[in-house]
N, C-alpha and C. Protein backbone atom coordinates (compact mmCIF):
# COMPACT_ATOMS: atom_id res chain seq x y z
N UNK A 1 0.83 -1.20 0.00
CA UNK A 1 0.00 0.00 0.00
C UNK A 1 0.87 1.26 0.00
N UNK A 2 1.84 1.37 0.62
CA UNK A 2 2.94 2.30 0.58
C UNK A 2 3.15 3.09 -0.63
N UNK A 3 3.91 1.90 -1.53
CA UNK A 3 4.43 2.04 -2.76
C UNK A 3 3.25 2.89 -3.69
N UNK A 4 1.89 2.00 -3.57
CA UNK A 4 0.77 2.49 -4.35
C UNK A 4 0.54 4.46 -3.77
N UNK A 5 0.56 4.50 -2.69
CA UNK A 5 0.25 5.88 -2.10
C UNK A 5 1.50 6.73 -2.72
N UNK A 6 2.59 6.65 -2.70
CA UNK A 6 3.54 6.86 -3.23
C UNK A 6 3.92 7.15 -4.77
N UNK A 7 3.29 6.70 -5.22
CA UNK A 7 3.17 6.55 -6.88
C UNK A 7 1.64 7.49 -7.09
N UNK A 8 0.72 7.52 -6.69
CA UNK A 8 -0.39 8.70 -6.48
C UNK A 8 0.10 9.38 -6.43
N UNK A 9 1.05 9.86 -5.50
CA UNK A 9 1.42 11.14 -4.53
C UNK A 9 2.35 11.99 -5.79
N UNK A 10 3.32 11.07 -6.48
CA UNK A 10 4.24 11.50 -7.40
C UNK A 10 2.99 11.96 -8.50
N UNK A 11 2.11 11.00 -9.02
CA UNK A 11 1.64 11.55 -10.26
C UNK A 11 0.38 12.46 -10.34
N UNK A 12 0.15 12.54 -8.65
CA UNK A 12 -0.39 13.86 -8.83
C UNK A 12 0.78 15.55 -8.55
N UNK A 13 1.76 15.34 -7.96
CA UNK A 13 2.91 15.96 -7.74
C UNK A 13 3.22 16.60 -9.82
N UNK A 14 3.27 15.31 -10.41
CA UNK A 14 3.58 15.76 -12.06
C UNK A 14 2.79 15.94 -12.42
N UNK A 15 1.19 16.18 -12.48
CA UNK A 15 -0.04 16.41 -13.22
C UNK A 15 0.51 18.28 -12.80
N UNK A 16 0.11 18.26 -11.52
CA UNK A 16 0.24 19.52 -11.13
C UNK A 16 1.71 20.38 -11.40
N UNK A 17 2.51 19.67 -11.53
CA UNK A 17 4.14 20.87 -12.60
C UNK A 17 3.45 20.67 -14.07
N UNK A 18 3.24 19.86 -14.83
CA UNK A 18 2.62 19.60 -16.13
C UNK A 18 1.65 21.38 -16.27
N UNK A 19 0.64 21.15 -15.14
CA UNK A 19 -0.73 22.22 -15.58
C UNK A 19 0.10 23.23 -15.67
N UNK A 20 1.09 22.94 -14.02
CA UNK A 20 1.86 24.45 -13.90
C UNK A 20 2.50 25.00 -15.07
N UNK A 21 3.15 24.07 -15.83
CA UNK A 21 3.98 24.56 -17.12
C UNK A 21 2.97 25.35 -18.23
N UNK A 22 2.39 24.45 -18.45
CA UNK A 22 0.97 24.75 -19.36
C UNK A 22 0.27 26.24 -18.88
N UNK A 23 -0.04 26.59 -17.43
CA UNK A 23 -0.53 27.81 -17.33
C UNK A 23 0.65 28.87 -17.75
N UNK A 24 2.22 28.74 -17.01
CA UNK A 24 2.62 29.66 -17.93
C UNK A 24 3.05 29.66 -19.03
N UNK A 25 3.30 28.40 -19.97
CA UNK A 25 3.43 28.33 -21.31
C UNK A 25 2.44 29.04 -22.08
N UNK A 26 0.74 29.34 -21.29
CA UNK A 26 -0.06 29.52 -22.04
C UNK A 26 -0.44 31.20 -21.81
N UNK A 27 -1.54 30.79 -20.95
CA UNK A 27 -2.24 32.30 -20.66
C UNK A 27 -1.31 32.43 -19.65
N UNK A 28 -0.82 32.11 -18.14
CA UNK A 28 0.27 33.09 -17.72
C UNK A 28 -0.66 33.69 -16.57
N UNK A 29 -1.89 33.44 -16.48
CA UNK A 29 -3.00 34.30 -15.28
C UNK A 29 -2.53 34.28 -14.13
N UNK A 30 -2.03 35.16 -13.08
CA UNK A 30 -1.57 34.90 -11.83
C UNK A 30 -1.89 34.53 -10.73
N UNK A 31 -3.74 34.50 -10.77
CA UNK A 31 -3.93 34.42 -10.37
C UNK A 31 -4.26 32.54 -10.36
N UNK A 32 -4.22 32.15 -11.53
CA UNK A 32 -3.96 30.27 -11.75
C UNK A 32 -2.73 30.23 -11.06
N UNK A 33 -1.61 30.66 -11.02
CA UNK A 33 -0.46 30.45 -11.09
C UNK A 33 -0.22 30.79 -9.23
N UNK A 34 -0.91 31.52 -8.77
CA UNK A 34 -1.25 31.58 -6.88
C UNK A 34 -1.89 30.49 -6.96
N UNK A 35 -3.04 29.87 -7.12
CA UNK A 35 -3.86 28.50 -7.25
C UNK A 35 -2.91 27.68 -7.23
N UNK A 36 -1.87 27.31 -8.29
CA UNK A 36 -1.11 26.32 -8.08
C UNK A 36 0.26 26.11 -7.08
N UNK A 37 0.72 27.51 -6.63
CA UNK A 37 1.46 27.33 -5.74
C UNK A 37 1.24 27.31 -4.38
N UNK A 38 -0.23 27.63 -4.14
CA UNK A 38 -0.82 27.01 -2.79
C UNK A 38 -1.03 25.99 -2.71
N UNK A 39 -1.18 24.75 -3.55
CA UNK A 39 -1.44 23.48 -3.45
C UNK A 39 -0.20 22.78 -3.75
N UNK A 40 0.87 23.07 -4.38
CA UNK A 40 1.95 22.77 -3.79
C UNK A 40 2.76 22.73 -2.86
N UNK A 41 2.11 24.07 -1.95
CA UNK A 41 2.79 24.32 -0.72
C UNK A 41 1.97 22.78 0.83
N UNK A 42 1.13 22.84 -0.15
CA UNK A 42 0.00 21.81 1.13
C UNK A 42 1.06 20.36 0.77
């Protein structure tokens, strides 16, 4: 169960740098870009 929680944890960890890239690759809104660095901070 470890391993499995662990492997979640990472590929939601890369979904969320992925969006992150994508918001500023794209539109750049700062206020997406506060959104995502508060839920990285959790």
């Amino acid at each position: 169960m470890r391993s499995a929680r662990k492997l979640s944890r990472f590929l939601t960890a890369f979904a969320a740098a992925v969006f992150h890239v994508a918001v500023l690759g794209g539109v750049g809104t700062s206020a997406a870009e506060a959104g995502v660095l508060r839920r990285s901070r959790d």
